[in-house]
Protein backbone atom coordinates (compact mmCIF):
# COMPACT_ATOMS: atom_id res chain seq x y z
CA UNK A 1 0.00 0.00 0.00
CA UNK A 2 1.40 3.17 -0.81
CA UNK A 3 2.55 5.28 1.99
CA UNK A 4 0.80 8.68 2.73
CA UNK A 5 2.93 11.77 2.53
CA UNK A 6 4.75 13.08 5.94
CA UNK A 7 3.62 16.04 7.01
CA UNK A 8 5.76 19.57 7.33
CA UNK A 9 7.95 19.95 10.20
CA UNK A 10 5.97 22.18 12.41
CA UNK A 11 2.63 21.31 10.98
CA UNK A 12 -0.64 18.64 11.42
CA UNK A 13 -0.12 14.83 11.62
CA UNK A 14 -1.00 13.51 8.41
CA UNK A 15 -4.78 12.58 8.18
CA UNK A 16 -4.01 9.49 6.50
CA UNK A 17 -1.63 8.42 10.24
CA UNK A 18 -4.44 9.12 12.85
CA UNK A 19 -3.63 6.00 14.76
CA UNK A 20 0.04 6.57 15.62
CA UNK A 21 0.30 9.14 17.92
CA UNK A 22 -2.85 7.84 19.86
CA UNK A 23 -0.91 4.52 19.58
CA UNK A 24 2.05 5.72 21.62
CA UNK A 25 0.27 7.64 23.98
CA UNK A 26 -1.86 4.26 24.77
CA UNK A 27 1.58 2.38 25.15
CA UNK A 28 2.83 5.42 27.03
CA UNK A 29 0.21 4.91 29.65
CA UNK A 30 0.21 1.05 29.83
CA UNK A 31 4.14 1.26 30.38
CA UNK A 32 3.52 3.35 33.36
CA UNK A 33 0.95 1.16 34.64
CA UNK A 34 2.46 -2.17 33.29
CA UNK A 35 6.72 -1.28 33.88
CA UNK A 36 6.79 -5.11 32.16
CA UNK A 37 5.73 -3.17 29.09
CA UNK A 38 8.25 -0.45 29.37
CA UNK A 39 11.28 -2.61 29.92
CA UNK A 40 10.45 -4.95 26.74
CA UNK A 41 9.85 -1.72 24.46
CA UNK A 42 8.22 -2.65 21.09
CA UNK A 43 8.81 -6.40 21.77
CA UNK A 44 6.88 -8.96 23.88
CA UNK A 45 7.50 -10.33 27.14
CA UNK A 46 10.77 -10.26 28.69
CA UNK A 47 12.12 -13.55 28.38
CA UNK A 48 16.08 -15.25 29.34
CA UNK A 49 19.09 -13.69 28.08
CA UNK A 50 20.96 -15.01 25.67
CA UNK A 51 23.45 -13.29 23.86
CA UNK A 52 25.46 -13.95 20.53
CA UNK A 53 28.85 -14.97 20.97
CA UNK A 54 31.56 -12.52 21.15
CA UNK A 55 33.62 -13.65 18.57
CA UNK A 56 30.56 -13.39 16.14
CA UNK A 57 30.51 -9.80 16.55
CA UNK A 58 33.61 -8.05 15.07
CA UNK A 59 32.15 -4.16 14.60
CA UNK A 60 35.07 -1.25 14.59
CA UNK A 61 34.27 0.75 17.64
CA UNK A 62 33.24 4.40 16.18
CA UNK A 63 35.92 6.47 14.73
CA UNK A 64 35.76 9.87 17.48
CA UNK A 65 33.98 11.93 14.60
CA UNK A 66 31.56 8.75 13.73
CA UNK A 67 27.66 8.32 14.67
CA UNK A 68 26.86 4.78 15.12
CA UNK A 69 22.84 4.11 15.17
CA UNK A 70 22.06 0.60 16.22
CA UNK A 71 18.48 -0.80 15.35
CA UNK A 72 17.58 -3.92 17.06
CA UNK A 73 15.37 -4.85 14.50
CA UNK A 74 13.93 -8.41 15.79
CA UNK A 75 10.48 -7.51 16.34
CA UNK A 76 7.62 -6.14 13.21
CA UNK A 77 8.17 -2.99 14.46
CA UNK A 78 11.81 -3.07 16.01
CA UNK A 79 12.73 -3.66 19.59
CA UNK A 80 14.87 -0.86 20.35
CA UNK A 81 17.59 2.21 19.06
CA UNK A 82 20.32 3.34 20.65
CA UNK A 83 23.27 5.68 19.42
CA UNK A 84 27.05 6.27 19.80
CA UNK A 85 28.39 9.38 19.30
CA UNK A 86 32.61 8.32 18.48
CA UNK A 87 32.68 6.42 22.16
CA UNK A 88 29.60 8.52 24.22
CA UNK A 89 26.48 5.97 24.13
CA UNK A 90 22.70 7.15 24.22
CA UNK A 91 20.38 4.25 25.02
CA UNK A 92 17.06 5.97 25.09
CA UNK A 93 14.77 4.28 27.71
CA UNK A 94 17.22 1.04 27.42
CA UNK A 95 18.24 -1.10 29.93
CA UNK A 96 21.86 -2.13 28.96
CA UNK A 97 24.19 0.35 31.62
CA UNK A 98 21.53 -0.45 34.45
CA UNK A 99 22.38 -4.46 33.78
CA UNK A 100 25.49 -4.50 32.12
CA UNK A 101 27.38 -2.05 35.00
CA UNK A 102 26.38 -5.35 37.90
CA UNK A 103 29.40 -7.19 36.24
CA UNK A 104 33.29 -6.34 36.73
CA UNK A 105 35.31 -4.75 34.57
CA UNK A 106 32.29 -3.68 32.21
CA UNK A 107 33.36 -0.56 29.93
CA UNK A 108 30.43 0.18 27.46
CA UNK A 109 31.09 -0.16 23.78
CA UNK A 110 29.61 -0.59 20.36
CA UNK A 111 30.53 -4.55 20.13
CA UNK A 112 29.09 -4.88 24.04
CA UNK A 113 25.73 -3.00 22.99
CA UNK A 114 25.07 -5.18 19.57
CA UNK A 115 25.81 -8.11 22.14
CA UNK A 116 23.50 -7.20 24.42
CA UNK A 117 20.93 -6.33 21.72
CA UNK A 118 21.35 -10.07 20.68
CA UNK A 119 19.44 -11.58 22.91
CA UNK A 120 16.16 -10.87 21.06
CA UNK A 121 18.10 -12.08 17.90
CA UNK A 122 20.77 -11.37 16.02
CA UNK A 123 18.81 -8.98 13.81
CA UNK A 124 19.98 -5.65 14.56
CA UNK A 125 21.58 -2.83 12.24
CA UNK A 126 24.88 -0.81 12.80
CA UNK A 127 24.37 2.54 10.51
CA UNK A 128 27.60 4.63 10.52
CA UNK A 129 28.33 8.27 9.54
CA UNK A 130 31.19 9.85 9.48
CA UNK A 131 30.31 13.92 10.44
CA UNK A 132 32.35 17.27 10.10
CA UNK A 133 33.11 18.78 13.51
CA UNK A 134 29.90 21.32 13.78
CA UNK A 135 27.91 18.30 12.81
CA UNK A 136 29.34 16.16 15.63
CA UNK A 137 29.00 18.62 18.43
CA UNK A 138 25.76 19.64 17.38
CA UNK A 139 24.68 15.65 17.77
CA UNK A 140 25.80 15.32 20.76
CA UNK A 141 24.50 18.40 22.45
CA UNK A 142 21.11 17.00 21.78
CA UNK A 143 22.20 13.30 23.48
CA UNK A 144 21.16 14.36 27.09
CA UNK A 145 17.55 15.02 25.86
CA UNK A 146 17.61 11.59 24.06
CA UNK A 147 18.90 9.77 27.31
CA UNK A 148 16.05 11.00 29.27
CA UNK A 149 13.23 9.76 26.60
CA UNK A 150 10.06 8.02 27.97
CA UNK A 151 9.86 4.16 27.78
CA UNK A 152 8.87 3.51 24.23
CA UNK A 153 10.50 6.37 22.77
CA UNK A 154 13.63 5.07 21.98
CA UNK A 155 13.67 5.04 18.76
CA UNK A 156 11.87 9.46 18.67
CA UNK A 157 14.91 9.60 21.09
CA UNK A 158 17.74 8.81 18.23
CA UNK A 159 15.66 9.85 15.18
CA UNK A 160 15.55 13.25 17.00
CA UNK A 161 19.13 13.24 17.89
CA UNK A 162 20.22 13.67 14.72
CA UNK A 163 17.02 15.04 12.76
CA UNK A 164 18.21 17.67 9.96
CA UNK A 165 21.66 17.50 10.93
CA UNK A 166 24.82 17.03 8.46
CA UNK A 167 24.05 14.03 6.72
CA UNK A 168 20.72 13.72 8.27
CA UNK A 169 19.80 17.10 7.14
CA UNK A 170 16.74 15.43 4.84
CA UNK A 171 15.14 14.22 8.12
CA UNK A 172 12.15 16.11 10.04
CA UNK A 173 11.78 15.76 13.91
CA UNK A 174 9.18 13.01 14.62
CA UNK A 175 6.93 13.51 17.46
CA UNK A 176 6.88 9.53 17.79
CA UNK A 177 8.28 6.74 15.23
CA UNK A 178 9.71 3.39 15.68
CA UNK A 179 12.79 1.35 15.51
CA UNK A 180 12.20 -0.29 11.84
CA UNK A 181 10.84 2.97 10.56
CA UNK A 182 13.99 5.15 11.58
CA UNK A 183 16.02 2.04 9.81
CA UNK A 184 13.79 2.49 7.00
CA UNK A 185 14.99 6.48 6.58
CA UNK A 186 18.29 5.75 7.33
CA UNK A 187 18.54 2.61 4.58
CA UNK A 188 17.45 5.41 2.37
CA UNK A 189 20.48 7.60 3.90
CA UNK A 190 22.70 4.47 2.98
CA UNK A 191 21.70 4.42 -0.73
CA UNK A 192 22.36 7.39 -1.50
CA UNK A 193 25.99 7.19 -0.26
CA UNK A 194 25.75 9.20 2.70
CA UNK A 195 26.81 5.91 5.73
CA UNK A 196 27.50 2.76 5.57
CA UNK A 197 25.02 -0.34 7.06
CA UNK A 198 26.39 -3.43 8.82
CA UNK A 199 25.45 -6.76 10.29
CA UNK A 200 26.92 -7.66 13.74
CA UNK A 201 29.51 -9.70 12.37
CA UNK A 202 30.62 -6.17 10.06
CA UNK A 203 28.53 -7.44 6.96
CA UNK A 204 26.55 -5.27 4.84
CA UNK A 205 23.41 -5.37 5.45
CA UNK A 206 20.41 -6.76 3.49
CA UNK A 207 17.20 -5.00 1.90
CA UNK A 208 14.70 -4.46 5.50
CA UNK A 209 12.14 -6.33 5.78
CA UNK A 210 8.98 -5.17 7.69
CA UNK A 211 6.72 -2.58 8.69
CA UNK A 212 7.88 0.45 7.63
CA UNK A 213 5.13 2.53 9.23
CA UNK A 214 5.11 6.58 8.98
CA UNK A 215 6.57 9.10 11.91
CA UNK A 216 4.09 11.28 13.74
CA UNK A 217 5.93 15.05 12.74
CA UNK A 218 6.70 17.83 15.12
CA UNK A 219 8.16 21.04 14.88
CA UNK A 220 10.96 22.17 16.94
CA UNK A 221 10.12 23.29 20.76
């Protein structure tokens, strides 16, 4: 079915997307009253851990003036986006430094965070930019917002982080979207030579596959 138009930053939600923002205001709520539903994000229950192996994973950390997106991507509508910004992480609403900092030694890092994504599957998306300086900063003066986002707003958390900056100039702020549908904008970022994509195991990655449902636009605050 052919997707309907996004609207202008600043303007309406797009008559023909009624049901998203209602949609994350309803999760919104049951993540407050349900904190089950906040920790599992766009996925399902949370279920045992079980992560890929280490040597399976062989990502380059991120250069210092890289961005690093990662889409876990194992769910219709993704499970979860995070960001680094060269070695600074933003993992909106996620749950990986509040688990991962109970065991010895831990040091955060792109490889560790695609790990940890794993356990849901080993579907998850690395998309890498390299940015000029003004670019850079101007990314990561917006990462303290991002780390404070609600539960389920993850992925507005990272789309917004970057939103009509450098590279990511062609992008609008979203007033909600998801996982699959910010790896969906970015694939297009990809294609047009802008990043680079890549499996866990530093692959390129494949066509995506899923539900590439439209963002709810905002304008800026």
């Amino acid at each position: 079915m052919k997707e309907a138009p996004a609207p202008a930053a600043g303007g309406p939600p797009s008559p023909g997307r009624p049901g998203l923002h209602t949609l994350a205001i309803l999760l919104l709520g049951a993540s407050l009253v349900f904190p089950g539903v906040a920790r599992a994000q766009f996925d399902g229950p949370v279920t045992a851990r079980e992560e890929m192996p280490r040597e399976a994973i062989r990502l380059a950390e991120p250069a210092p003036d890289e961005v690093a997106l990662v889409i876990n991507a194992n769910a219709a509508f993704g499970n979860h986006a995070g960001l680094f910004a060269g070695p600074r992480l933003s993992d909106p609403a996620g749950s990986y430094v509040a688990l991962r900092q109970r065991q010895r030694d831990w040091q955060a890092s792109l490889a560790d965070y695609v790990r940890f994504q794993s356990s849901d599957g080993t579907h998850i998306r690395v998309y890498r930019f390299r940015l000029e300086a003004e670019a850079f900063a101007a990314v990561t003066a917006r990462l303290p917002e991002a780390d404070r986002a609600a539960p389920l707003f993850c992925a507005t958390a990272v789309h917004n982080a970057v939103a009509g900056i450098g590279p990511f100039s062609s992008l609008a702020l979203a007033g909600w979207t998801s996982p699959i549908r910010v790896a969906s904008l970015l694939d297009r970022l990809v294609a047009a030579g802008a990043g680079a994509c890549e499996l866990p195991d530093a692959s390129p990655c494949p066509p995506l596959e899923g539900p590439a449902e439209g963002a709810v636009a905002r304008g800026d605050p």
